[in-house]
Structures are given as C-alpha cells and as structure tokens.
N, C-alpha and C. Protein backbone atom coordinates (compact mmCIF):
# COMPACT_ATOMS: atom_id res chain seq x y z
N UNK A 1 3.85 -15.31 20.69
CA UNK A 1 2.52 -14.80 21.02
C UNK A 1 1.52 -15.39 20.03
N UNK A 2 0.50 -15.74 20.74
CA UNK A 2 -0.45 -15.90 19.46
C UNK A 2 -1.09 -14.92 19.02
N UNK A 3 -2.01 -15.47 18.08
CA UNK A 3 -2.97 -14.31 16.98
C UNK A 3 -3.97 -13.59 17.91
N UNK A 4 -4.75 -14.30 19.02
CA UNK A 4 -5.65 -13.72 19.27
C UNK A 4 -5.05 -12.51 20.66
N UNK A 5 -3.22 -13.09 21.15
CA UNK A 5 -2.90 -12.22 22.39
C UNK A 5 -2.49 -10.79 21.31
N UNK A 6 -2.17 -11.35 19.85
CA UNK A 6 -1.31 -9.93 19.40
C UNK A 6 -2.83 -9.23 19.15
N UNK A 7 -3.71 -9.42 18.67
CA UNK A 7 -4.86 -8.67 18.54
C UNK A 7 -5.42 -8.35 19.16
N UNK A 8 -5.34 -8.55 20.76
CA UNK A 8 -5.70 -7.69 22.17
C UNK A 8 -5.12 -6.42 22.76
N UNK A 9 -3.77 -6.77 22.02
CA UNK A 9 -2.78 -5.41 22.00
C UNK A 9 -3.28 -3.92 21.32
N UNK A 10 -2.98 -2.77 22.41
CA UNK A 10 -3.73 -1.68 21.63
C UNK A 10 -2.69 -1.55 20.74
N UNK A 11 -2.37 -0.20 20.21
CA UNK A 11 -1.56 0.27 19.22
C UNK A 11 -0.60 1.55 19.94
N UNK A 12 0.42 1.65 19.20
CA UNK A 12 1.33 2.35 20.29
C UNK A 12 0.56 4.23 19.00
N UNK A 13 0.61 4.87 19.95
CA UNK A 13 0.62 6.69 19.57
C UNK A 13 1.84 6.96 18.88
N UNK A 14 1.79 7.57 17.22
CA UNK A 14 3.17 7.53 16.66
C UNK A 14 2.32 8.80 16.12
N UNK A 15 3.20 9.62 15.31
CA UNK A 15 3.75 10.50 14.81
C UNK A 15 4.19 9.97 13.37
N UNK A 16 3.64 10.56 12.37
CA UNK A 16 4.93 10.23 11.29
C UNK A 16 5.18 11.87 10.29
N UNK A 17 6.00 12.00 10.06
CA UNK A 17 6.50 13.45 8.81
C UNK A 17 6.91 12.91 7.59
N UNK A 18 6.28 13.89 7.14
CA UNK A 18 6.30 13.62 5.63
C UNK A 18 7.02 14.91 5.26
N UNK A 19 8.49 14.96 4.93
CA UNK A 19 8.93 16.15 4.82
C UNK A 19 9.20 16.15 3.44
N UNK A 20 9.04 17.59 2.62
CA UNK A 20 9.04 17.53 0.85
C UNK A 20 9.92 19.21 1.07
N UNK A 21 10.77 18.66 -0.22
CA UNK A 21 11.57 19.96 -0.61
C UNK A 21 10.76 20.83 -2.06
N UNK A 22 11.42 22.26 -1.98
CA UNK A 22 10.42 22.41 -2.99
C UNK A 22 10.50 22.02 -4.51
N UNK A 23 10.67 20.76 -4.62
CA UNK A 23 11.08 20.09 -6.09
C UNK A 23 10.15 18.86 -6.04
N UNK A 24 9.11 18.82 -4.27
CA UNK A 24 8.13 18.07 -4.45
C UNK A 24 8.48 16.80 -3.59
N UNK A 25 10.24 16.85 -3.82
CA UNK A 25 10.50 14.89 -3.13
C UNK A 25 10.69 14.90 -1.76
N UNK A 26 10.82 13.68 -1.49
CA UNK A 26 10.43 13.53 -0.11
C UNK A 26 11.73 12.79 1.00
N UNK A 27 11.82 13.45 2.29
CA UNK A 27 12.86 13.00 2.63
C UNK A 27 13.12 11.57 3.26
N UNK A 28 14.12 10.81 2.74
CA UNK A 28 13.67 9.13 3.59
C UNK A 28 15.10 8.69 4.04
N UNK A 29 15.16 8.04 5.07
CA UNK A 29 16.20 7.89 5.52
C UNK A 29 16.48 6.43 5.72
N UNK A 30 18.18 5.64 5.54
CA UNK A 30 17.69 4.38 5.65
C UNK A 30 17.92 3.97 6.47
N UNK A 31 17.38 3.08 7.52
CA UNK A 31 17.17 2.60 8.91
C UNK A 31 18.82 1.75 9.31
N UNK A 32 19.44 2.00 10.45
CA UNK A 32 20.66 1.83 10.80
C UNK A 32 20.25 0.20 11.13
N UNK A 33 19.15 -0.19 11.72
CA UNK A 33 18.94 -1.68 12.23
C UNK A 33 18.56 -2.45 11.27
N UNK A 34 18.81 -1.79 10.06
CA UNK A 34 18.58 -2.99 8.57
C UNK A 34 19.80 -3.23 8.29
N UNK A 35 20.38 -2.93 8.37
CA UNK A 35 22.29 -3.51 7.99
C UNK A 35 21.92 -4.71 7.48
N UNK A 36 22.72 -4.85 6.74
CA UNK A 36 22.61 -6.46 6.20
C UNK A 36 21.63 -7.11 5.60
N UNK A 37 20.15 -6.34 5.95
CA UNK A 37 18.99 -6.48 5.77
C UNK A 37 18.85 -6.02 4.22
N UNK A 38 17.54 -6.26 3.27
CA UNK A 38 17.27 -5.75 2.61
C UNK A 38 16.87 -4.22 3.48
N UNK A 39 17.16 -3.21 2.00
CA UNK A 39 17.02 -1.85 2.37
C UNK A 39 15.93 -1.11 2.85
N UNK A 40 15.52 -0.45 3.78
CA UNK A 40 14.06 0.19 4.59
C UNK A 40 14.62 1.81 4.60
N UNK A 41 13.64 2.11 3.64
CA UNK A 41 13.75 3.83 3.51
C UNK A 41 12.49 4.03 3.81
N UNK A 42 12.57 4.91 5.18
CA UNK A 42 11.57 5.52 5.65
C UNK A 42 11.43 6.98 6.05
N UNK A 43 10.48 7.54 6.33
CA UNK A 43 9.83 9.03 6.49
C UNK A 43 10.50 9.22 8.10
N UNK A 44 10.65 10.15 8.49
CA UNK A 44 10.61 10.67 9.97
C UNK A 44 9.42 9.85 10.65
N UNK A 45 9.94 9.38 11.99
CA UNK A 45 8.42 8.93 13.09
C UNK A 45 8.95 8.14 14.11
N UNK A 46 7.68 8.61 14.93
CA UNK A 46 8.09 8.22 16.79
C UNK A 46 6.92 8.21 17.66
N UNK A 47 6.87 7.65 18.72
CA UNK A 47 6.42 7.55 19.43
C UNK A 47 5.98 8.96 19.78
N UNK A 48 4.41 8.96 20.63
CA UNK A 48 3.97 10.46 21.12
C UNK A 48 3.86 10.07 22.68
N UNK A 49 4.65 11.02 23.52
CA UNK A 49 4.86 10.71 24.55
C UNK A 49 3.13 10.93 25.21
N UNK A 50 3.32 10.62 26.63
CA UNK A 50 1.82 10.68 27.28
C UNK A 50 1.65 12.23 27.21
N UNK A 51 0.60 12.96 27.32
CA UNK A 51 0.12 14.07 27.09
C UNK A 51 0.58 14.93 25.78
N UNK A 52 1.33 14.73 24.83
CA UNK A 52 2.68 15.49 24.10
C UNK A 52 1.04 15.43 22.92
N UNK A 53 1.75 16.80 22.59
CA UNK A 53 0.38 16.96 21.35
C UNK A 53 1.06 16.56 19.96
N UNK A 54 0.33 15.97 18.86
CA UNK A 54 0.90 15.78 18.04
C UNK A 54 1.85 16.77 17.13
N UNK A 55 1.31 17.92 16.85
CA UNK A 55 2.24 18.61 16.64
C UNK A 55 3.82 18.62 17.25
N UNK A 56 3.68 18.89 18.41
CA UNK A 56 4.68 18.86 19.36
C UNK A 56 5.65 17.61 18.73
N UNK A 57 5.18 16.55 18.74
CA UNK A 57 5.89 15.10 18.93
C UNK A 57 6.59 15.46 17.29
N UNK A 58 5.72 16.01 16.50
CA UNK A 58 6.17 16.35 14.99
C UNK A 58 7.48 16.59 15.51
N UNK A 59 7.54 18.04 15.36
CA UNK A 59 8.79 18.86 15.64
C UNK A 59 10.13 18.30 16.59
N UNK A 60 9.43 17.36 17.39
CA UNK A 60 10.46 17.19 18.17
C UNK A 60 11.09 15.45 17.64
N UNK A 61 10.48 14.74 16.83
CA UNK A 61 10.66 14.28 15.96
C UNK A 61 11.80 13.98 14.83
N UNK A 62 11.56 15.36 14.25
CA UNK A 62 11.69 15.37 13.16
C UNK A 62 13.20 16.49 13.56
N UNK A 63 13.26 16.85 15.03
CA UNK A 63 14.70 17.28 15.24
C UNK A 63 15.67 16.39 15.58
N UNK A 64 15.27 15.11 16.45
CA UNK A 64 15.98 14.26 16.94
C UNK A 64 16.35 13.14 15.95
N UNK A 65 15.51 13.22 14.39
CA UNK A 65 16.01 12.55 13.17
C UNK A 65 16.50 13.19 12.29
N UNK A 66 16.52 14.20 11.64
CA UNK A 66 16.96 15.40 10.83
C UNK A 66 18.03 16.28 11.36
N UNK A 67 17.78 16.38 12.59
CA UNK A 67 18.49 17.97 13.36
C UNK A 67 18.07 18.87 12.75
N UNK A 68 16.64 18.95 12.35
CA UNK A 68 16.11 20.49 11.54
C UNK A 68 15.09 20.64 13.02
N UNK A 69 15.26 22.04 13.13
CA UNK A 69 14.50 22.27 14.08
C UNK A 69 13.02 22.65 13.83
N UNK A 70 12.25 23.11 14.26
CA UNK A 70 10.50 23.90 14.17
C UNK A 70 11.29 24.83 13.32
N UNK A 71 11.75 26.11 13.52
CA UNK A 71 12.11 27.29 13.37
C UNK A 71 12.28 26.70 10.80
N UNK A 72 12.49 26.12 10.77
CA UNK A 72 13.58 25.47 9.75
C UNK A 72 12.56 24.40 9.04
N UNK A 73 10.96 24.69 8.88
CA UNK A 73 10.32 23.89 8.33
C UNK A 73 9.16 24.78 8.45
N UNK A 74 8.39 24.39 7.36
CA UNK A 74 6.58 25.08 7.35
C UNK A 74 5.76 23.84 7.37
N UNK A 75 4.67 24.11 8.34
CA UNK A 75 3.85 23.55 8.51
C UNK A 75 2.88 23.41 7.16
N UNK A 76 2.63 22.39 6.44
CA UNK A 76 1.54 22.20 5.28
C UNK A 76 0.38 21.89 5.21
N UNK A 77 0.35 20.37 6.07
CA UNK A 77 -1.12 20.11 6.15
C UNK A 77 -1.03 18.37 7.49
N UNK A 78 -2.15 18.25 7.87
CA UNK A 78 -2.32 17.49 8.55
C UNK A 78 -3.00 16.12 8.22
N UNK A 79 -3.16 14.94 8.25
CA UNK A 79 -4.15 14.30 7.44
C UNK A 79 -5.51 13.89 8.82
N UNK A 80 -6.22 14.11 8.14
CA UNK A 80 -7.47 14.01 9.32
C UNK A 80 -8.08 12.54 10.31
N UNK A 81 -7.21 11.85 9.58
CA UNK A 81 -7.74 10.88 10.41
C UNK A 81 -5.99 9.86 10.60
N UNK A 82 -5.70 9.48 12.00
CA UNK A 82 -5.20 8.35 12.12
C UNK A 82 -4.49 7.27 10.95
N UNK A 83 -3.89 6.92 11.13
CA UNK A 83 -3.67 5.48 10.13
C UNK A 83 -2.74 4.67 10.57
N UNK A 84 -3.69 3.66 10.84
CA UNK A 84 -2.92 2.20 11.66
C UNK A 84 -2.12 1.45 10.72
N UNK A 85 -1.43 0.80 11.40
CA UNK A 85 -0.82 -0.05 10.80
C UNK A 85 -0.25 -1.41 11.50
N UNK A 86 -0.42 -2.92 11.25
CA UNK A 86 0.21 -4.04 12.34
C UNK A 86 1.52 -4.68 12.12
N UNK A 87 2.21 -4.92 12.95
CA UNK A 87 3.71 -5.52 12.45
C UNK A 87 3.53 -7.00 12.23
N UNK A 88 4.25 -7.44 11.27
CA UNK A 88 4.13 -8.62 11.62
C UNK A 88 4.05 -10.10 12.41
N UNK A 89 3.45 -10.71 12.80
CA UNK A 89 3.35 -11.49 14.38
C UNK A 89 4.55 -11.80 14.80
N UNK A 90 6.09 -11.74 13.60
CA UNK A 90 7.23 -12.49 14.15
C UNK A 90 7.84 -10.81 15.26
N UNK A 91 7.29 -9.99 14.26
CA UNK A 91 7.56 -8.92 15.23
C UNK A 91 7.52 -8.06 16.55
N UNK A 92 5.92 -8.52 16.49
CA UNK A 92 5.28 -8.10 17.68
C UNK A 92 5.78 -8.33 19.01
N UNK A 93 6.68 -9.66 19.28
CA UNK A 93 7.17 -9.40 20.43
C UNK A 93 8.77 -8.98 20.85
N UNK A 94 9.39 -8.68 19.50
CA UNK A 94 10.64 -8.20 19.18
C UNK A 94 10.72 -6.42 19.58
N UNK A 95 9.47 -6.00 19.18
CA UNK A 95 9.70 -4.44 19.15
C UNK A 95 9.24 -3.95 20.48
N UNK A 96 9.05 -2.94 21.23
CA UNK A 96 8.35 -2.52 21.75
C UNK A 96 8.02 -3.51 23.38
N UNK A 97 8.98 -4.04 23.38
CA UNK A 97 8.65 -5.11 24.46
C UNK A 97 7.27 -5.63 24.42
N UNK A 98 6.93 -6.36 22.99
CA UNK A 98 6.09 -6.69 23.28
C UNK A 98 4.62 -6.21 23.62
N UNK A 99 4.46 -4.47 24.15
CA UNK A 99 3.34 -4.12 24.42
C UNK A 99 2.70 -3.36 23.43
N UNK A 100 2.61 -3.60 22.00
CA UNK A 100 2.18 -2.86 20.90
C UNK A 100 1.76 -4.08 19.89
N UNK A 101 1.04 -3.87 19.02
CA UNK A 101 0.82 -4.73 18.11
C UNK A 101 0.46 -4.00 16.50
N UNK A 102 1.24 -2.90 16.76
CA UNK A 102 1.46 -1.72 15.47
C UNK A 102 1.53 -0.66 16.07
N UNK A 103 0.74 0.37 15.24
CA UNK A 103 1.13 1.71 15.79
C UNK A 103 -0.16 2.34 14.88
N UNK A 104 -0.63 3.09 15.90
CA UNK A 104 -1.37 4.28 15.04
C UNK A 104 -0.88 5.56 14.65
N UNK A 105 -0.51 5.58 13.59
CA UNK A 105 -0.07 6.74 13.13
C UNK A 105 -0.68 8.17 12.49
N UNK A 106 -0.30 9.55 13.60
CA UNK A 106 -0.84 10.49 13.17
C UNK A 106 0.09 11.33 11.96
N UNK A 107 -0.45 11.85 11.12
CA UNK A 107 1.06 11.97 10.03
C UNK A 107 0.73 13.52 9.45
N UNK A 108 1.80 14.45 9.57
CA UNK A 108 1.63 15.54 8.90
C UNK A 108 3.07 15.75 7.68
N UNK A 109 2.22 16.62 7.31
CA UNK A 109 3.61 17.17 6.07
C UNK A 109 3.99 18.93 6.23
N UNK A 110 5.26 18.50 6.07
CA UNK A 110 6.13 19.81 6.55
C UNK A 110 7.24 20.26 5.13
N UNK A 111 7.32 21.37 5.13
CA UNK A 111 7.86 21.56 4.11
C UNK A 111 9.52 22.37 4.37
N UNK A 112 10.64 21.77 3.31
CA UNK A 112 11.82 22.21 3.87
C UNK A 112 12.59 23.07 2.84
N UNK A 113 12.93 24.03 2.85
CA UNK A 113 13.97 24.44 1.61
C UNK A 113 15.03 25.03 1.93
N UNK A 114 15.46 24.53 2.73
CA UNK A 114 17.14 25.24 3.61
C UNK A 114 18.26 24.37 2.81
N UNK A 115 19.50 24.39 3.03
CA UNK A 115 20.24 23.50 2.38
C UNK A 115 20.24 22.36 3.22
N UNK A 116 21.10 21.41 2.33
CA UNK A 116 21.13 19.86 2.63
C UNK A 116 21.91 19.33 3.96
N UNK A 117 23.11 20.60 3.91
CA UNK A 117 23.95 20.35 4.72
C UNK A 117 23.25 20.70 6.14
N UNK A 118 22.67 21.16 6.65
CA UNK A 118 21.99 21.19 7.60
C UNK A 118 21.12 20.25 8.21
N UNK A 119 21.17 19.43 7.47
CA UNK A 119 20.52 17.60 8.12
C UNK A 119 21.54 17.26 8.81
N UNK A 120 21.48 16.38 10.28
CA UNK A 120 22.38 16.49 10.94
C UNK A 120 21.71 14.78 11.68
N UNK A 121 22.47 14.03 11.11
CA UNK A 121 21.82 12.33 11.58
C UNK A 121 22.17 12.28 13.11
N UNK A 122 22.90 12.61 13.80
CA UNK A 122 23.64 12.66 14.59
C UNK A 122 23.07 13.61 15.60
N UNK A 123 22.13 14.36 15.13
CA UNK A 123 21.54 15.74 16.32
C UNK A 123 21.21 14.68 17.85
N UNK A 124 20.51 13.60 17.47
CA UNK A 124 20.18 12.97 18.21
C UNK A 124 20.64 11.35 18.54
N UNK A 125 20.21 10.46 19.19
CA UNK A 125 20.52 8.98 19.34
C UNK A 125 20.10 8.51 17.61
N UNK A 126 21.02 8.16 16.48
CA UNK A 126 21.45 8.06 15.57
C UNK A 126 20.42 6.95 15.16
N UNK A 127 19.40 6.83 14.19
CA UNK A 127 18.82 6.14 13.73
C UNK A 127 19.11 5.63 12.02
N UNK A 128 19.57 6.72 11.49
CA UNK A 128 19.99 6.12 9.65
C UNK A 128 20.81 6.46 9.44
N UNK A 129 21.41 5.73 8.57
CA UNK A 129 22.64 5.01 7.97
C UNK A 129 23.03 5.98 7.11
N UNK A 130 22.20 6.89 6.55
CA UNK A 130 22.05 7.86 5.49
C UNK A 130 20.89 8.33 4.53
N UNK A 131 20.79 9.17 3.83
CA UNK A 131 19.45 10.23 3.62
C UNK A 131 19.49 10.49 2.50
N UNK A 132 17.83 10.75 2.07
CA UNK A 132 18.35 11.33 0.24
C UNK A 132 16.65 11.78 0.34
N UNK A 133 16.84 12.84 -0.70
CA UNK A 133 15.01 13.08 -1.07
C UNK A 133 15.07 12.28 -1.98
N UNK A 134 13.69 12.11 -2.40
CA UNK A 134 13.07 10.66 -3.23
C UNK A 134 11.80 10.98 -3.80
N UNK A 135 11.93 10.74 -5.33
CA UNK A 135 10.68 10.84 -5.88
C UNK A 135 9.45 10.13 -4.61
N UNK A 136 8.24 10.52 -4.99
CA UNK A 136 6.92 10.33 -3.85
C UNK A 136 7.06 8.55 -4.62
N UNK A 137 7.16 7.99 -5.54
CA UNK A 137 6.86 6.53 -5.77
C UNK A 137 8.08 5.76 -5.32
N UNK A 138 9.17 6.74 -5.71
CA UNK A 138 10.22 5.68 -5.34
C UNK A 138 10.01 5.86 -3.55
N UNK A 139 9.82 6.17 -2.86
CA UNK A 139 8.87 5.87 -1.00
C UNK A 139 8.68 4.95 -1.60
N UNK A 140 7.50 4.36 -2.18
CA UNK A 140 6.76 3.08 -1.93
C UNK A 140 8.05 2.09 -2.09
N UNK A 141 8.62 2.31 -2.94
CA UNK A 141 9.58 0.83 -3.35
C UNK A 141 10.59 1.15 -1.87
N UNK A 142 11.17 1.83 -1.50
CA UNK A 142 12.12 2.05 -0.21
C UNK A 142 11.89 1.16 0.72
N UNK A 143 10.23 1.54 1.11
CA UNK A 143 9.45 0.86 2.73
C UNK A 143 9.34 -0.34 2.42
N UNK A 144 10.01 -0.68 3.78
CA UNK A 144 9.53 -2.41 4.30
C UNK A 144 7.80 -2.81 3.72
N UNK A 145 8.02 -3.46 3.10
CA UNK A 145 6.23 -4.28 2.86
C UNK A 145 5.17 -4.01 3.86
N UNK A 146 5.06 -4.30 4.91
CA UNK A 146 4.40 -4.19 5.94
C UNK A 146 3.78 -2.66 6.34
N UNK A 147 4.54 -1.72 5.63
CA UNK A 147 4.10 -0.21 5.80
C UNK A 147 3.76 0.24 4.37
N UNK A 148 4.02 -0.54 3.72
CA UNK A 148 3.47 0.42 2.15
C UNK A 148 2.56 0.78 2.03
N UNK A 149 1.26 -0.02 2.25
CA UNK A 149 -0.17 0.70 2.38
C UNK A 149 -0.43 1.79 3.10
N UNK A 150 0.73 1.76 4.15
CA UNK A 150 0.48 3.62 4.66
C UNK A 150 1.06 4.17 4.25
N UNK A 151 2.25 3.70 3.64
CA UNK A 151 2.57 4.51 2.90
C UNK A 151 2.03 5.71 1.58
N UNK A 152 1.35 4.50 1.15
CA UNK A 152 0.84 5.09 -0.20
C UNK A 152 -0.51 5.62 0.33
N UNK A 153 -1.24 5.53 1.16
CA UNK A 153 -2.04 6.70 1.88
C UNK A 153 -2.15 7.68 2.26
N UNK A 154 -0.60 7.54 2.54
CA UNK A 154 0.36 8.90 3.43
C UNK A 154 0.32 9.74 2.00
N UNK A 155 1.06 9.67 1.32
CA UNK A 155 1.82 10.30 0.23
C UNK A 155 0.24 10.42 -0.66
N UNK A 156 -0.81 9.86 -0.95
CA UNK A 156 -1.87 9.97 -1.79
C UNK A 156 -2.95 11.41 -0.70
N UNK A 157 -2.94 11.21 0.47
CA UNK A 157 -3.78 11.86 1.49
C UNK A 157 -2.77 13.12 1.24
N UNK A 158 -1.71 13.46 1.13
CA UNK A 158 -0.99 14.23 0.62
C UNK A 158 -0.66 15.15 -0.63
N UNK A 159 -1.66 14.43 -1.48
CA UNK A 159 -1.38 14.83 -3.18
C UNK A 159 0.05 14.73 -3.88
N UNK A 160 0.50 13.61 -2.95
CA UNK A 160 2.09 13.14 -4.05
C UNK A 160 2.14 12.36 -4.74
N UNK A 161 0.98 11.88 -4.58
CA UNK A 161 0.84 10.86 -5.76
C UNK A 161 -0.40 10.77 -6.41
C-alpha cells in the first residue's frame, strides 16, 4: 500500500484497560503472536463492536483477556479524549485485512484486588503467552515501539507516572 492509500484509511474503534492492583502496578500480558519475536507486553484491548458502548467493550474485553468479569473490578476513571495511534506501513496491510490504518483508542482504568489465580488466559480465544503486574515504567519498556507514546499517555493521563 502506499503512504497516501494508508492515510485515507479511517482508524479502527478500540478499547484499551488499564488494569492496576492495589500496589499501583499494572497488568500486561505477553502477546502469543510475538513468539520468537522480540517481547510485546501489553494492556488489555479490542475492537468496539458497531453500536457496543465503550464501557461495555471494556468489560467484555477485559473478560475475554483476563477471565475477570465486570462483577471482579472497579471502575476508576476514564480518559477524556480518544488516542490514536498508526501501525506501521509494513503493517497496515497485514492486520485487519487491510481496512485500518491504526486504531483509535478509547482507554479506561479499572481497578483489581482479587487474587491472581483468578486470571484465566484461556476464558476466551487465547491471546498471551503469560501475565505479570508491572511497575507503570517498566509498560513503557514491554510495548512494541510503535505504541509507546500511548502508552506513556495512557499511564501519565492516569497519574502512573
């Protein structure tokens, strides 16, 4: 694709969670399609289906990656505005068939203090390899390059850093 077809592309409706235990860290999981890859520790996030409110997409989210349900998390805070982000051009026609050229991401933070054993990778179609809470800086070093700046927006729009 070229530069000017990937920049005609809207942005796909995402969701992202920022889930923190009460010791502050944050939960990241590492992506099953990096195998082999250098390592990608990332936050909960997905696609928001057509009409699905963001909240909604949260929770349902953050069950089909965690297996923690609504019931099993507090709602904290929301960040008020959007935050985009673009994949890289080798990507753009790898992901998403092609019909995305990033993602706008709506991102809230939820808070968890149940035990550990109750994460359940498996609740749903299996996305990471395995899980750990994480100081709010060590996030930045985890995420693929290409997301750090939301990252560190995420987690700063947050007061974790």
């Amino acid at each position: 694709m070229t530069p000017d077809q990937i920049a005609a592309l809207p942005y796909r409706p995402c969701v992202g969670i920022c889930l923190t235990n009460p010791d502050g860290r944050v939960w990241t999981g590492q992506r099953l399609d990096r195998m082999g890859q250098a390592p990608a520790w990332q936050m909960p996030q997905g696609g928001i289906d057509p009409g699905e409110a963001v909240m909604d997409a949260a929770y349902r989210e953050l069950h089909e990656e965690t297996g923690l349900a609504r019931g099993a998390v507090a709602f904290v805070a929301q960040l008020p505005e959007p935050v985009p982000y673009d994949l890289p051009a080798e990507l753009v026609p790898k992901l998403w068939k092609g019909r995305y050229r990033g993602q706008m991401q709506d991102w809230v933070r939820l808070s968890y203090d149940g035990p550990d054993a109750a994460v359940d990778l498996d609740a749903h179609e299996r996305e990471f390899s395995e899980w750990r809470w994480s100081e709010p800086r060590a996030v930045l070093d985890g995420i693929v390059p290409f997301k750090r700046d939301v990252y560190a927006a995420v987690l700063g729009g947050f007061g974790l850093l």
